[in-house]
Protein backbone atom coordinates (compact mmCIF):
# COMPACT_ATOMS: atom_id res chain seq x y z
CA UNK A 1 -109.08 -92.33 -83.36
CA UNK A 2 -108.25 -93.02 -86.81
CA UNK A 3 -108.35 -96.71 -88.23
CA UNK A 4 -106.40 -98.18 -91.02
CA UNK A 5 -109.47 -98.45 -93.38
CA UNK A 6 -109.92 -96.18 -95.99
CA UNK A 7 -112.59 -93.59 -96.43
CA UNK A 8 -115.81 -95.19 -97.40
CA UNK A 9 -119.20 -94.99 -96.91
CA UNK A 10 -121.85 -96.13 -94.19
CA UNK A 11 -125.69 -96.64 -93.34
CA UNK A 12 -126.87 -96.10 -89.93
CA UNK A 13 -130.39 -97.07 -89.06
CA UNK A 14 -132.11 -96.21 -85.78
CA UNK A 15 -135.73 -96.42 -84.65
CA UNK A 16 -135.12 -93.11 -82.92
CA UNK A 17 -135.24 -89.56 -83.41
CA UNK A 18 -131.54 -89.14 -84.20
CA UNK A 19 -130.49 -85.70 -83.70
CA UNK A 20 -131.71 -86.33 -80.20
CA UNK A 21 -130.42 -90.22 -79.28
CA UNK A 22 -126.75 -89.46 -77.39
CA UNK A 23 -125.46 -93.11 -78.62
CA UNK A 24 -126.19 -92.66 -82.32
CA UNK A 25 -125.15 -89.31 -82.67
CA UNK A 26 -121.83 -90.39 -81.24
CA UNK A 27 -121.47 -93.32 -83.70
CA UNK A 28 -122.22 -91.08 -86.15
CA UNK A 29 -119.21 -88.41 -85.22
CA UNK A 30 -116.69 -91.39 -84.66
CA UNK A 31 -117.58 -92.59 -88.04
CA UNK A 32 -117.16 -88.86 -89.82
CA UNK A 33 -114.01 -88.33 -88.00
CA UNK A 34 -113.07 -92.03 -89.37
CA UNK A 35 -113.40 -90.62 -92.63
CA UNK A 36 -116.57 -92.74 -93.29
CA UNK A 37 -119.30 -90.89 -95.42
CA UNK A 38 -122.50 -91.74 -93.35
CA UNK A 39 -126.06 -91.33 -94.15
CA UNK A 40 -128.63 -92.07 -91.82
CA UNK A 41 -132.67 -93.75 -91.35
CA UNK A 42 -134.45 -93.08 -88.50
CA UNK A 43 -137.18 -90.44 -87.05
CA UNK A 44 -137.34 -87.00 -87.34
CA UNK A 45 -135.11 -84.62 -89.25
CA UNK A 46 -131.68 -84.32 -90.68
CA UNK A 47 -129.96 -84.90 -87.19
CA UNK A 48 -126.30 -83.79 -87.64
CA UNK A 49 -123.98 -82.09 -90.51
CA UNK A 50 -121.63 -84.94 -90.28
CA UNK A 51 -124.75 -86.89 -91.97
CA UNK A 52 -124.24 -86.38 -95.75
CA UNK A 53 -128.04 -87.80 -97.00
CA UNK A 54 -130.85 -88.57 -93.93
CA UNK A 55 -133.75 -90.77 -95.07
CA UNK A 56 -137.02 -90.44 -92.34
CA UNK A 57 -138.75 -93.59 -91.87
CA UNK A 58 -141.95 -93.42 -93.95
CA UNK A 59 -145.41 -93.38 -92.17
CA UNK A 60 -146.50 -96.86 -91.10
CA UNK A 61 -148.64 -99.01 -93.58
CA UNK A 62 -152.70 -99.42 -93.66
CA UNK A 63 -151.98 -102.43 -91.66
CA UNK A 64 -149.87 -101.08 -88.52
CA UNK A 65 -152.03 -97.59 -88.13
CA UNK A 66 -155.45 -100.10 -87.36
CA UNK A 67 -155.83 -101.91 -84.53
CA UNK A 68 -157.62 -104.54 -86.38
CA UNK A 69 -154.52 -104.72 -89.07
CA UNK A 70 -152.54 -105.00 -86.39
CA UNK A 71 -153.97 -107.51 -85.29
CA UNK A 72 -154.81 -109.46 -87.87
CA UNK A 73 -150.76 -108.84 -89.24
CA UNK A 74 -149.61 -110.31 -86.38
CA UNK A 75 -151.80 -113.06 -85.87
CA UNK A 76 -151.88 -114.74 -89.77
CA UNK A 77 -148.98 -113.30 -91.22
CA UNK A 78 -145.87 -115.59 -91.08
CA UNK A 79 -143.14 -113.66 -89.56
CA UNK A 80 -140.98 -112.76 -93.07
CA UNK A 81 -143.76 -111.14 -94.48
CA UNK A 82 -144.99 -109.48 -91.42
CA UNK A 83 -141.68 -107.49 -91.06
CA UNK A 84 -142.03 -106.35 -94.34
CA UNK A 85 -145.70 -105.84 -93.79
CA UNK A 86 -144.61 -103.60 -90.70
CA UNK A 87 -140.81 -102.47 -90.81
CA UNK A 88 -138.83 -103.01 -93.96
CA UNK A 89 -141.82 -101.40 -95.88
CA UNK A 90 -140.78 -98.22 -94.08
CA UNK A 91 -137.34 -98.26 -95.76
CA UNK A 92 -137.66 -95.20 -98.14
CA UNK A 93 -137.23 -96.82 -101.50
CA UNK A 94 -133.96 -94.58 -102.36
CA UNK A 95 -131.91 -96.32 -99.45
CA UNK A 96 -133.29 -99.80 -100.78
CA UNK A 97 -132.01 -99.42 -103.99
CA UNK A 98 -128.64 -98.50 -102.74
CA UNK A 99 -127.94 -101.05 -100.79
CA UNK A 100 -129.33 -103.53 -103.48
CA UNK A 101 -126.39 -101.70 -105.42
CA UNK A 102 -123.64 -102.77 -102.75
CA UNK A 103 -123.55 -98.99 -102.56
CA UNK A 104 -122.67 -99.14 -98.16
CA UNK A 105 -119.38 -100.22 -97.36
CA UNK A 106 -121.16 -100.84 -93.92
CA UNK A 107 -124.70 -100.88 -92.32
CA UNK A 108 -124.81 -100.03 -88.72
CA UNK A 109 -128.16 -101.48 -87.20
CA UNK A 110 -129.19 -99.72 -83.77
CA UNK A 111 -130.96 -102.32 -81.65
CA UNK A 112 -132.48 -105.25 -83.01
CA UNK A 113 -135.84 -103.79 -84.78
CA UNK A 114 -134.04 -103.95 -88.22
CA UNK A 115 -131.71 -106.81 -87.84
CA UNK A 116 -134.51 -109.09 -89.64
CA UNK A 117 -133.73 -107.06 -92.75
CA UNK A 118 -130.16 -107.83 -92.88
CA UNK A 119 -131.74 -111.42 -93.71
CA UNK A 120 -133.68 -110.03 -96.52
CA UNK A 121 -132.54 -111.58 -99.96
CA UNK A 122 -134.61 -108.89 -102.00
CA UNK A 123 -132.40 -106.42 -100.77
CA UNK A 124 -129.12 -107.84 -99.17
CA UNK A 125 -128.11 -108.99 -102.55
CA UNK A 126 -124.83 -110.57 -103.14
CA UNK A 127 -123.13 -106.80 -103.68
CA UNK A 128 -124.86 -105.80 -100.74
CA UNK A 129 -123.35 -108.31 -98.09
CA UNK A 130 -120.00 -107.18 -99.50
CA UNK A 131 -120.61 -105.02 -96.95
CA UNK A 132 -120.13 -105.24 -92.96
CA UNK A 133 -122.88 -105.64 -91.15
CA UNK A 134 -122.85 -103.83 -87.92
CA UNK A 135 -125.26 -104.57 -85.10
CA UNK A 136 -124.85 -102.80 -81.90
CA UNK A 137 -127.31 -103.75 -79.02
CA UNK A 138 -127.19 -101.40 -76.63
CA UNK A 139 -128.90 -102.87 -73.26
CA UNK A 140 -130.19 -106.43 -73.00
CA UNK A 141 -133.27 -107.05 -74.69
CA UNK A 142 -135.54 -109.34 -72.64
CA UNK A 143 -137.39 -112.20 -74.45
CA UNK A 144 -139.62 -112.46 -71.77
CA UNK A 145 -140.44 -108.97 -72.03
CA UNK A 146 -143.47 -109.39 -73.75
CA UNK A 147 -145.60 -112.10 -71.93
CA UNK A 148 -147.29 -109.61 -69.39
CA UNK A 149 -150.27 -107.88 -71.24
CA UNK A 150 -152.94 -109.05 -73.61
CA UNK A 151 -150.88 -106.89 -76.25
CA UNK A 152 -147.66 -108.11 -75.24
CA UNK A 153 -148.95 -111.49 -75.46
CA UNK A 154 -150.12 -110.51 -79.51
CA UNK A 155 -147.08 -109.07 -80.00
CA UNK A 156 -144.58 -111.28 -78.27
CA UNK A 157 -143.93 -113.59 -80.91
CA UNK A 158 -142.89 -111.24 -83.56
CA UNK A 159 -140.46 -109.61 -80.84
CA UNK A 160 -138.97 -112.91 -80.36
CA UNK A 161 -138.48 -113.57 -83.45
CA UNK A 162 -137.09 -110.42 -84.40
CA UNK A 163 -135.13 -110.84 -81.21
CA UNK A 164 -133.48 -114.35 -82.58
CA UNK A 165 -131.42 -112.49 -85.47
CA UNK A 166 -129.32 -111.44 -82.42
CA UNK A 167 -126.84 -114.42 -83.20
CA UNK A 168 -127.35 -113.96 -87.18
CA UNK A 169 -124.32 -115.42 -88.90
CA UNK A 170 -125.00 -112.30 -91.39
CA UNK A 171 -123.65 -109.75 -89.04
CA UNK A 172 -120.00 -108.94 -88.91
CA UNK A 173 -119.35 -106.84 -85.47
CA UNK A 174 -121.46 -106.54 -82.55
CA UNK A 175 -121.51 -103.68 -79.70
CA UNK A 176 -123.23 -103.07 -76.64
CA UNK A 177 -123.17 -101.11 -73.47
CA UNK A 178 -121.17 -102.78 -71.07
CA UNK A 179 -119.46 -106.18 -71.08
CA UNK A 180 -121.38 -108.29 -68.43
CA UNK A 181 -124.28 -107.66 -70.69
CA UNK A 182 -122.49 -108.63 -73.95
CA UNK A 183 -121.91 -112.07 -72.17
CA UNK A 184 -125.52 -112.75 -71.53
CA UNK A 185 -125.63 -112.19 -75.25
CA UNK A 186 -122.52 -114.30 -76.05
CA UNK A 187 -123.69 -117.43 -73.77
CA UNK A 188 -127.22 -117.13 -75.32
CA UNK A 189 -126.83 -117.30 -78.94
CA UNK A 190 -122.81 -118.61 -78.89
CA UNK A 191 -121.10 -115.84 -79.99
CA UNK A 192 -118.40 -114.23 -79.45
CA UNK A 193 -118.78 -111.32 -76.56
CA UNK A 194 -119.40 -108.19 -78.20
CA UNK A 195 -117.14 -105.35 -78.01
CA UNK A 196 -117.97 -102.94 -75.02
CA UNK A 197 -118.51 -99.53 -75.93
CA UNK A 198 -119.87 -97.18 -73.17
CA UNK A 199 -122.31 -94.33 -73.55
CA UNK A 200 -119.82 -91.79 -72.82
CA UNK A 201 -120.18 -88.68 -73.92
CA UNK A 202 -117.39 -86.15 -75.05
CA UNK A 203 -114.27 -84.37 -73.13
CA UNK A 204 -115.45 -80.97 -72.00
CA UNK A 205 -112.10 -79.12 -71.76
CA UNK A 206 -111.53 -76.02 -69.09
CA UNK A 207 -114.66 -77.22 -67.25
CA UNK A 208 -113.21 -76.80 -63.24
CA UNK A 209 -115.45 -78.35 -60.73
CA UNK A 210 -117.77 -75.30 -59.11
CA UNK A 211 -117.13 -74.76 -55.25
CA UNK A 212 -118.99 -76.37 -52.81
CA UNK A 213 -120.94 -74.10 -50.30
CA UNK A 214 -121.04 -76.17 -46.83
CA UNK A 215 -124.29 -74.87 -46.22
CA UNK A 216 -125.60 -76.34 -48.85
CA UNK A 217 -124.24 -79.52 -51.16
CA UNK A 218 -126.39 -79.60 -54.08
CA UNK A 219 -127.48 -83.11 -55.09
CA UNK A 220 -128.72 -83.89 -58.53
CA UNK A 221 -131.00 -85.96 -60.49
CA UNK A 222 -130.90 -85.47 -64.46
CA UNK A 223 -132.37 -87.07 -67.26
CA UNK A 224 -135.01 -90.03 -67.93
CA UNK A 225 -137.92 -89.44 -65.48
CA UNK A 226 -138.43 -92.98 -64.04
CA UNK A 227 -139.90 -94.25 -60.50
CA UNK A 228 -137.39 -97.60 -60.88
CA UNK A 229 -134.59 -94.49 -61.02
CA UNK A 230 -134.32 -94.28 -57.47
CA UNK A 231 -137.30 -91.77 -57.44
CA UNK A 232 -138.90 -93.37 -54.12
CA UNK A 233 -135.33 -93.76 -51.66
CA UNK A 234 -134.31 -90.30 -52.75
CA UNK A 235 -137.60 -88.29 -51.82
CA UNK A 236 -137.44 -90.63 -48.72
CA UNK A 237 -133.78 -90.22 -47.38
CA UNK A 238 -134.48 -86.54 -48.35
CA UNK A 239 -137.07 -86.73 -45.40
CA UNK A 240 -134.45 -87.06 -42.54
CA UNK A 241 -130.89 -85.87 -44.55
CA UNK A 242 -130.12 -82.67 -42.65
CA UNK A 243 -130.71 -79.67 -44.08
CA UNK A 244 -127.37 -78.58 -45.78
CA UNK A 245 -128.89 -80.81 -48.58
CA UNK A 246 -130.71 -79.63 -51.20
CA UNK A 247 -132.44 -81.69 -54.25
CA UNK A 248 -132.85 -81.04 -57.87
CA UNK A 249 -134.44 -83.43 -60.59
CA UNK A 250 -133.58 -82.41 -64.14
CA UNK A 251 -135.88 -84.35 -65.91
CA UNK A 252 -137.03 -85.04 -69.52
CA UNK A 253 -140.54 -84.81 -70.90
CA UNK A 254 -142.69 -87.64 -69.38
CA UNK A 255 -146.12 -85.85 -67.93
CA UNK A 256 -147.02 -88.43 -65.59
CA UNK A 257 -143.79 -88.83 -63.95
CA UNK A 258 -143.97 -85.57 -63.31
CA UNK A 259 -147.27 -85.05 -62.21
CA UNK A 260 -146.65 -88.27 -59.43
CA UNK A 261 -143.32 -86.35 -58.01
CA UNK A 262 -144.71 -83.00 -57.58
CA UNK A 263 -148.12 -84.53 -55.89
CA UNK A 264 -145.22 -86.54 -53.74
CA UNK A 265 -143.78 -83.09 -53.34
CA UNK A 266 -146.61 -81.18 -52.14
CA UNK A 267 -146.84 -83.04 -48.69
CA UNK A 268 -142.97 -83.76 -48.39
CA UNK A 269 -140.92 -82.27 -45.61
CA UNK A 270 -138.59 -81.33 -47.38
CA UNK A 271 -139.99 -79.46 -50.20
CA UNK A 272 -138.99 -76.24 -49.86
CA UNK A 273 -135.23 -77.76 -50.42
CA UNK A 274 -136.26 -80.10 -53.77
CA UNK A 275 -136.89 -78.74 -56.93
CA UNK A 276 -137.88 -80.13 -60.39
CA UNK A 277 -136.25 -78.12 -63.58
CA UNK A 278 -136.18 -78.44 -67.05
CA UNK A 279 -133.46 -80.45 -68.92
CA UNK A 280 -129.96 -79.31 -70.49
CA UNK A 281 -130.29 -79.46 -74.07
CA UNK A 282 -128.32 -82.52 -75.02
CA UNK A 283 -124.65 -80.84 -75.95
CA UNK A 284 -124.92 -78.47 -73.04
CA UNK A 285 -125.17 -81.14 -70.18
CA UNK A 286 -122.01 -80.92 -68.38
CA UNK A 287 -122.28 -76.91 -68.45
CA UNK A 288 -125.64 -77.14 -67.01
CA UNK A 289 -125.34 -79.61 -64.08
CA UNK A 290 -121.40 -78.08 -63.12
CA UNK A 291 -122.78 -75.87 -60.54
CA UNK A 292 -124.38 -79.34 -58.73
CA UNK A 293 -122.24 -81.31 -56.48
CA UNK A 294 -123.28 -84.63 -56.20
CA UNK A 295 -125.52 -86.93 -58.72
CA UNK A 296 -127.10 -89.35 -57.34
CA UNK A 297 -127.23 -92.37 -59.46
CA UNK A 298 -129.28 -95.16 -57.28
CA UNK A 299 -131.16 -97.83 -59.34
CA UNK A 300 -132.60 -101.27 -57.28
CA UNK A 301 -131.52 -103.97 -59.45
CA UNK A 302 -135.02 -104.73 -60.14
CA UNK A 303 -134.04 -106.06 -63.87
CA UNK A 304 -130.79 -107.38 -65.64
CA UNK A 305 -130.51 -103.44 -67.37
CA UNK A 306 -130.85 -101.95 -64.15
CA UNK A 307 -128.34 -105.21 -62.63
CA UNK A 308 -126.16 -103.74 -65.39
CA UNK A 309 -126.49 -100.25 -65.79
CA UNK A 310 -124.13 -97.88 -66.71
CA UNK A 311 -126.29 -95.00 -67.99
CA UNK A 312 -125.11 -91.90 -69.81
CA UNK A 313 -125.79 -89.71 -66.46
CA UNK A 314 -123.39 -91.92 -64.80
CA UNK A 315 -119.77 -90.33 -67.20
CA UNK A 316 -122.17 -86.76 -67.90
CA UNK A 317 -121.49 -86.00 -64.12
CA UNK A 318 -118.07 -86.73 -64.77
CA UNK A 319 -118.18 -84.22 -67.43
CA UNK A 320 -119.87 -82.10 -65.18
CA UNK A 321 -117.23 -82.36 -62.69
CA UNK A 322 -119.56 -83.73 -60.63
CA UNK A 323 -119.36 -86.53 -57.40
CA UNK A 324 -121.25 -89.51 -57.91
CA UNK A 325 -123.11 -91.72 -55.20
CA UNK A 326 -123.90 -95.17 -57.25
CA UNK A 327 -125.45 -98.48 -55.50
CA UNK A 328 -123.50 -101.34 -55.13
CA UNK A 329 -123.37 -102.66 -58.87
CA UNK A 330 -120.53 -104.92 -61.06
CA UNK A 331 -120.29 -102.25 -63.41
CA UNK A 332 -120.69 -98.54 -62.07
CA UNK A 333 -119.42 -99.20 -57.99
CA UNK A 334 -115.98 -100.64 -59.15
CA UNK A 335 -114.95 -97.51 -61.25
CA UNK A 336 -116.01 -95.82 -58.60
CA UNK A 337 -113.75 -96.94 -56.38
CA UNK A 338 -110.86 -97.24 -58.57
CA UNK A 339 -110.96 -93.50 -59.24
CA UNK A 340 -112.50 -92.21 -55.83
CA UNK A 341 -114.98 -89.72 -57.29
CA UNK A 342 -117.53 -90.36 -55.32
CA UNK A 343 -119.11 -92.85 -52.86
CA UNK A 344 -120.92 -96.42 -53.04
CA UNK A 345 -124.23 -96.79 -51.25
CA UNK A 346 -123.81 -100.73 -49.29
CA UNK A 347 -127.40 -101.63 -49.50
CA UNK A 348 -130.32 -100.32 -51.67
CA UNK A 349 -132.55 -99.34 -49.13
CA UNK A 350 -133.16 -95.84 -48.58
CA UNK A 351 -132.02 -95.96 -45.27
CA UNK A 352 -128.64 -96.75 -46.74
CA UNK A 353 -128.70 -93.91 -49.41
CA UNK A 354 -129.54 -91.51 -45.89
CA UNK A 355 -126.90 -92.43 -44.23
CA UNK A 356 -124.15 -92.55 -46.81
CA UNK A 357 -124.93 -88.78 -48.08
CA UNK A 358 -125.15 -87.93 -44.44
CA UNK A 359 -121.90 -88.96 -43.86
CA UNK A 360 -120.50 -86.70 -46.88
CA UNK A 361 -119.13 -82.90 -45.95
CA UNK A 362 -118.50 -80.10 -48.42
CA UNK A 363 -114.52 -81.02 -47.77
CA UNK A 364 -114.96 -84.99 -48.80
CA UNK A 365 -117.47 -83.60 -51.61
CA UNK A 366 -114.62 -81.19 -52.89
CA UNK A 367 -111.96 -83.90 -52.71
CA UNK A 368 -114.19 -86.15 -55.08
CA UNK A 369 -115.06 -83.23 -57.79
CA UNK A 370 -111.57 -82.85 -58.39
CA UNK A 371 -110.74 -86.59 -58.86
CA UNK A 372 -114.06 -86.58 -61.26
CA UNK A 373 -111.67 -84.44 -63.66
CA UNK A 374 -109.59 -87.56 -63.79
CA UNK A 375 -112.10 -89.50 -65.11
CA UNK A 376 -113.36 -86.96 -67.47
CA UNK A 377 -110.41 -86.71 -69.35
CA UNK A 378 -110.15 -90.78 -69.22
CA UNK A 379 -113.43 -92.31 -69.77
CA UNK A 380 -115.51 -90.15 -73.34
CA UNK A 381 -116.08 -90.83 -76.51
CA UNK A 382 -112.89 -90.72 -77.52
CA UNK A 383 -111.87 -93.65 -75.72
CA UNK A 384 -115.25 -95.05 -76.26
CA UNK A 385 -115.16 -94.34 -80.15
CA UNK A 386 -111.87 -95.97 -80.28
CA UNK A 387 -113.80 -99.67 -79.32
CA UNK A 388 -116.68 -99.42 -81.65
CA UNK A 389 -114.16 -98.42 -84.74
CA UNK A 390 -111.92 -101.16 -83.72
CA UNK A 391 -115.01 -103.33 -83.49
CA UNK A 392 -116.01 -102.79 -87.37
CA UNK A 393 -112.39 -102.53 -88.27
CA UNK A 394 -111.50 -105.80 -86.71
CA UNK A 395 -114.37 -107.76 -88.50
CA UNK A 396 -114.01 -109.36 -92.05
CA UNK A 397 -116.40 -108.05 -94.95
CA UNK A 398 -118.97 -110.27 -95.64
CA UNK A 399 -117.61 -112.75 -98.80
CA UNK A 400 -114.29 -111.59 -97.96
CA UNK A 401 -113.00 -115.04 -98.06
CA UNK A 402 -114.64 -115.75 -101.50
């Protein structure tokens, strides 16, 4: 994976708890095994060895902890001095001071929360935009996001704004999770399409897929606990699948997700053959969901990130050795089909999702674990690591014509 720039060093921010965000810790690992020194902001603790120095965000100001400052910040402040009121202030002073010092040979900005900073003459000094300037998006960030609720309608503006250093001139590289959302991005703000890089998570090697028992194929659910996940079809194509299918949800923390399923459960017909569990620790996932079968990845395209998805459950059952049954989407249904490891539901109706597991026997469900090894072995972070190194490697320093 190795590029042709030397070692140097590297600031990655994040507004989330590191050690426990899949995408970050894997930009952090591609950038180690680059050679790159990295240090890290975000929440939470010191999230990986491969981190040499980790700076936690500080506690939020007077003004954001009060609803009134709040408030009143986002009302009357203009919006400069309200992110430094409310984000940049955050920026341990230690980190500050080295980048005023040129001291990053590049600054990788997760999401857009801290692209405003970038902007920042106090800090970006004229050593500091030596520097590239890395901005990696992730999913598409709505503008109109904010326009539904008294608060959003407070907040709104400053999330636009903030939103608008998208197309900054300052940043060097740009990233994000699959390709028909980068050119949402690129028509918007006319630039160029940033690079895709997937949220694929490492080869597990020696992993075989687990035998299927034709008395009961084992379909599985794991991760974010959302209703607009395809909560609602499953639970009702569940109702009239036969009864060689059982039904597990491995979900993360989110109490009243999990309160609404298990009241949904307690009257179901089927619930004596669906389950709820806890979730795989975040390096153990493939080991956990191999002795599943199928994972059922079904999401109404009720928004352009759910149009678009391509979520990190989608190449973890891969990794799992797992079959897949995806709706019809532009980005997961076409790898689907090109490597036959699993099936595309026509319509997203739950009626649809019944029929196409029904039509699925422990045979076809074998033949489509085995061809998931395929894509395990083609589609990880390697491959994916290989794009977002390229991406910063293929991007001039900032001043580098000067």
């Amino acid at each position: 994976m190795t590029t042709s720039l030397p070692a140097q060093t590297a600031l990655v921010l994040s507004y989330s708890d590191i050690a426990s965000d899949p995408r970050v810790r894997r930009e952090i690992d591609w950038l180690a095994s680059d050679g790159w020194t990295v240090d890290t902001i975000g929440l939470g603790e010191h999230p990986t060895v491969s981190v040499r120095d980790h700076f936690p965000l500080a506690e939020a100001g007077v003004v954001a902890r009060s609803r009134i400052g709040t408030l009143l910040a986002h009302t009357f402040l203009p919006h400069r001095i309200r992110f430094r009121a409310l984000v940049s202030r955050r920026i341990p002073k230690e980190v500050v001071s080295r980048v005023r010092a040129g001291d990053y040979d590049l600054v990788v900005f997760n999401e857009p929360e801290f692209a405003p900073w970038a902007e920042d003459p106090r800090d970006f000094t004229r050593g500091a935009k030596r520097a590239r300037l890395h901005l990696d998006l992730h999913e598409y960030h709505n503008p109109d996001i904010r326009r539904r609720t008294l608060g959003g309608r407070i907040t709104g503006p400053h999330y636009r704004w903030t939103r608008r250093h998208i197309g900054s001139p300052v940043f060097t590289s740009r990233t994000v999770v699959n390709t028909p959302i980068g050119r949402l991005y690129a028509e918007e703000f006319s630039i160029p399409v940033p690079a895709q890089v997937r949220n694929a998570p490492p080869f597990i090697p020696d992993l075989e897929p687990s035998p299927v028992d034709p008395t009961e194929i084992r379909l599985l659910f794991h991760g974010l606990p959302s209703w607009s996940r395809g909560f609602a079809e499953i639970l009702a194509a569940m109702r009239e699948l036969p009864e060689t299918f059982s039904m597990t949800f491995m979900l993360t923390a989110n109490p009243a997700v999990h309160a609404m399923l298990r009241e949904e459960l307690s009257t179901h017909p089927a619930r004596d053959r669906i389950r709820i569990v806890p979730p795989a620790p975040m390096r153990e996932i493939a080991e956990k969901i191999n002795p599943y079968d199928i994972e059922i990845v079904f999401y109404r395209p009720t928004g352009i990130n759910l149009q678009f998805a391509m979520p990190n459950k989608f190449f973890e059952a891969a990794q799992g050795r797992l079959a897949l049954v995806v709706g019809e989407t532009e980005t997961m249904a076409p790898i689907v089909r090109e490597y036959e490891h699993g099936v595309v539901v026509p319509e997203f109706t739950w009626e649809s999702l019944r029929d196409t597991l029904a039509g699925l026997d422990a045979p076809a469900v074998e033949r489509m674990k085995a061809r998931a090894v395929v894509v395990a072995e083609t589609l990880n972070s390697d491959s994916e690591g290989r794009s977002f190194l390229e991406a910063i490697a293929g991007s001039p320093k900032n001043g580098a014509s000067s």
